[in-house]
C-alpha atoms as a PDB file:
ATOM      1  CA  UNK A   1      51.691  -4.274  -2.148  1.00  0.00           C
ATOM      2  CA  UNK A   2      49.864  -3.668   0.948  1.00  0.00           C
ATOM      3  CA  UNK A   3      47.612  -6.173   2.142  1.00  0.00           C
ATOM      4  CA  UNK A   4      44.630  -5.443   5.068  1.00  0.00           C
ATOM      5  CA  UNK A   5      44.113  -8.183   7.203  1.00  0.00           C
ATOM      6  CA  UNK A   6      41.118  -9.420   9.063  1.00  0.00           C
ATOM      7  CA  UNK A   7      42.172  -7.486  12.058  1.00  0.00           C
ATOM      8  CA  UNK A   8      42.200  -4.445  10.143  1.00  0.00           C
ATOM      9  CA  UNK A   9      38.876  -5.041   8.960  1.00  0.00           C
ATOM     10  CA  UNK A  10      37.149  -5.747  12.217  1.00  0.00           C
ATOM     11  CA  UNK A  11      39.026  -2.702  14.072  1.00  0.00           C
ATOM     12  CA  UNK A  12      37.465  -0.487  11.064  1.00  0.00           C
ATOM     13  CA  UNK A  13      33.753  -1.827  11.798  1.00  0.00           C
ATOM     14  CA  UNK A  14      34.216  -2.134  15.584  1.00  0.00           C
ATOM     15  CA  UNK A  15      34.698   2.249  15.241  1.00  0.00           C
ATOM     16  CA  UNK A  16      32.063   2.579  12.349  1.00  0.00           C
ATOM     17  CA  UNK A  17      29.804   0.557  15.007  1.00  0.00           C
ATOM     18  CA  UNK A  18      28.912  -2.143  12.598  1.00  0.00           C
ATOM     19  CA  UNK A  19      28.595  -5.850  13.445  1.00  0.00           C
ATOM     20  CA  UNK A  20      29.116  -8.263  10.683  1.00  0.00           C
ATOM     21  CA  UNK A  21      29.576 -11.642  10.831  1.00  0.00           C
ATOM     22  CA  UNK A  22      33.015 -13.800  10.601  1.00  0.00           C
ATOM     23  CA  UNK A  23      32.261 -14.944   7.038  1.00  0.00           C
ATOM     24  CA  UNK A  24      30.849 -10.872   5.874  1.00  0.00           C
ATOM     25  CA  UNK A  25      34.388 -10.104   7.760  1.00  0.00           C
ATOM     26  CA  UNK A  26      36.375 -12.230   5.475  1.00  0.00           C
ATOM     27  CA  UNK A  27      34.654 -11.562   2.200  1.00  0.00           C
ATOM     28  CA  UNK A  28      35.029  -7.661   2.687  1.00  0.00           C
ATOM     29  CA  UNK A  29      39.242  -8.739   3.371  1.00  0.00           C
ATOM     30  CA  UNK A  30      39.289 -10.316   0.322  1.00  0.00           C
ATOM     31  CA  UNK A  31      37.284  -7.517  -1.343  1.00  0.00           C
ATOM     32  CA  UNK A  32      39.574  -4.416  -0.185  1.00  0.00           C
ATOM     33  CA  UNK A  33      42.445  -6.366  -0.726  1.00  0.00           C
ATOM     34  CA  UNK A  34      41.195  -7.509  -4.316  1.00  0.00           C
ATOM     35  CA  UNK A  35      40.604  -3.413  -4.959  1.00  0.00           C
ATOM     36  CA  UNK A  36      44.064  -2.425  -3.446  1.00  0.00           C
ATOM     37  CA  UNK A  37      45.433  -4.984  -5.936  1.00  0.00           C
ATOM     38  CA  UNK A  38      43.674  -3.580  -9.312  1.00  0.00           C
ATOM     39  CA  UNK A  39      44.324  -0.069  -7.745  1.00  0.00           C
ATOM     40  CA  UNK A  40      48.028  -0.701  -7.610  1.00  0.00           C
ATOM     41  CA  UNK A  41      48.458  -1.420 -11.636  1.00  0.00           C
ATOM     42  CA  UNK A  42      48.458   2.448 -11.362  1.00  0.00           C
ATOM     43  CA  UNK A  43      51.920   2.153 -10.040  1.00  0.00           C
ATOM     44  CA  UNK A  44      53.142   0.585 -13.342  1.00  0.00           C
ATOM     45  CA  UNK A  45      51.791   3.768 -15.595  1.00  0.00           C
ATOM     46  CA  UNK A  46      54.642   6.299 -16.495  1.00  0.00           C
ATOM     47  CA  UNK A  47      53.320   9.928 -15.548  1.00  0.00           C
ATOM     48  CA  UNK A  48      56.472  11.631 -16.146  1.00  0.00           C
ATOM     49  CA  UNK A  49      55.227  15.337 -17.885  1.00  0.00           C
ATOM     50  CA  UNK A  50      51.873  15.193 -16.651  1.00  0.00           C
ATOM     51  CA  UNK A  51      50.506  17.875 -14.899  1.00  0.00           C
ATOM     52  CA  UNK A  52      49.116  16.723 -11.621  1.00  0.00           C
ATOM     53  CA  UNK A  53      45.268  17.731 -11.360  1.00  0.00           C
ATOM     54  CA  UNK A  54      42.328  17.362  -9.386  1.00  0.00           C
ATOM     55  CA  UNK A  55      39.734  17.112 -12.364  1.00  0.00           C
ATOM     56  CA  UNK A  56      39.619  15.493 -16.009  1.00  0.00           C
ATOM     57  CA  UNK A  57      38.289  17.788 -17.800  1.00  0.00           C
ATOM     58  CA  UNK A  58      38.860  21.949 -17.568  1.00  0.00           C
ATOM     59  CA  UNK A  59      35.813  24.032 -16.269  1.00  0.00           C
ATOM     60  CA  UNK A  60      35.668  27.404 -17.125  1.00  0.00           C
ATOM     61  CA  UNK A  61      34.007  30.009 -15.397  1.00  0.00           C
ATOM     62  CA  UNK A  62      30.544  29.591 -16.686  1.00  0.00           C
ATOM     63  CA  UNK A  63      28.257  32.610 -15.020  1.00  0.00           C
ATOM     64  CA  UNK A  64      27.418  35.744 -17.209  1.00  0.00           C
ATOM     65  CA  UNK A  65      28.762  39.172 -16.206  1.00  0.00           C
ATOM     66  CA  UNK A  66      26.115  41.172 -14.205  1.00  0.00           C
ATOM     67  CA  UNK A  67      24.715  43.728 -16.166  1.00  0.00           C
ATOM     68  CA  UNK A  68      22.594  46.623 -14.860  1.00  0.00           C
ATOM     69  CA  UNK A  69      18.935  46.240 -15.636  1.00  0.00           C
ATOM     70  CA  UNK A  70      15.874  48.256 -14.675  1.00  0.00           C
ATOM     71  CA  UNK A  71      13.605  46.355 -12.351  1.00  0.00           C
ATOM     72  CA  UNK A  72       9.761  46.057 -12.103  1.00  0.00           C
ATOM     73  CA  UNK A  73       8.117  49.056 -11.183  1.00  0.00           C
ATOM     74  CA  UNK A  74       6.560  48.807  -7.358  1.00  0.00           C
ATOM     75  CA  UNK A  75       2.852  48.696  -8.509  1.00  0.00           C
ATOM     76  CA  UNK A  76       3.646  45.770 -10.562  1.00  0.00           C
ATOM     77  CA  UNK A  77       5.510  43.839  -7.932  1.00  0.00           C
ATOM     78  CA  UNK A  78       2.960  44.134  -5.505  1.00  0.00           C
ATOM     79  CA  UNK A  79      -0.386  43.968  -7.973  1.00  0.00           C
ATOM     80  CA  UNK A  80      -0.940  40.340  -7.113  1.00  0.00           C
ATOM     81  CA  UNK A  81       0.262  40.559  -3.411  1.00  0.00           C
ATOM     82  CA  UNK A  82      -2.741  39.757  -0.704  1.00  0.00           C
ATOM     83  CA  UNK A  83      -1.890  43.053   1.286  1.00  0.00           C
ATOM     84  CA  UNK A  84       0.571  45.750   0.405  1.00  0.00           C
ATOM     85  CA  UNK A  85       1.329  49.439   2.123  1.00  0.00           C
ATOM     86  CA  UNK A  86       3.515  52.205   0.937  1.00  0.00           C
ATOM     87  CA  UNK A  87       5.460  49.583  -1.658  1.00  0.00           C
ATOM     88  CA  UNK A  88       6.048  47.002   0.313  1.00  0.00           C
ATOM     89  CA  UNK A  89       4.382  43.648   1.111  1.00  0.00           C
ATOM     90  CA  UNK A  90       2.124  43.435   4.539  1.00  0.00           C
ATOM     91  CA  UNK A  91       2.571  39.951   6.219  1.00  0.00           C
ATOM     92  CA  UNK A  92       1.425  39.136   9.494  1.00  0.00           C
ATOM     93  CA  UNK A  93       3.255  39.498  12.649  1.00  0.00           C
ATOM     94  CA  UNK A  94       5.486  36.606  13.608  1.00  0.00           C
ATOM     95  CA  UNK A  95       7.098  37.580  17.217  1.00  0.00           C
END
């Protein structure tokens, strides 16, 4: 099993930029080495014939298939707009 060691630790926080102190350095050792540890039980399960994948569950495609549809008619679209002109909404100038 692979073990990180206080070094290891430190070198990681010294490029992250954090500070911590000796005793925060040794509790996250033991911690990462405590989760490398449960982590490696997996070793010990059999996955011959299982397909490899990257989620637990199957997603299918969920979206609908487009469909065609008649939109609003112009006078509708703009009946609540402030300002309108020939169809199309009047804002004011930007540039």
């Amino acid at each position: 099993m692979a073990k990180i060691t206080i070094k290891e630790v430190e070198h990681v926080a010294e490029l992250a930029r954090l500070r911590f102190t000796p005793d925060e350095i040794e509790e996250f050792t033991s911690q990462l080495n405590a989760i490398l540890k449960f982590v490696s039980k997996l070793d010990s399960i059999d996955t011959e014939g299982v397909k490899p994948t990257y989620r637990a569950i199957e997603i299918f495609n969920c979206f609908r298939e487009d469909e065609v549809k008649n939109s609003l008619p112009v006078e509708k679209v703009t009946a609540n707009a402030p300002a309108s002109e020939e169809g199309a909404f009047v804002v004011p100038r930007i540039i």
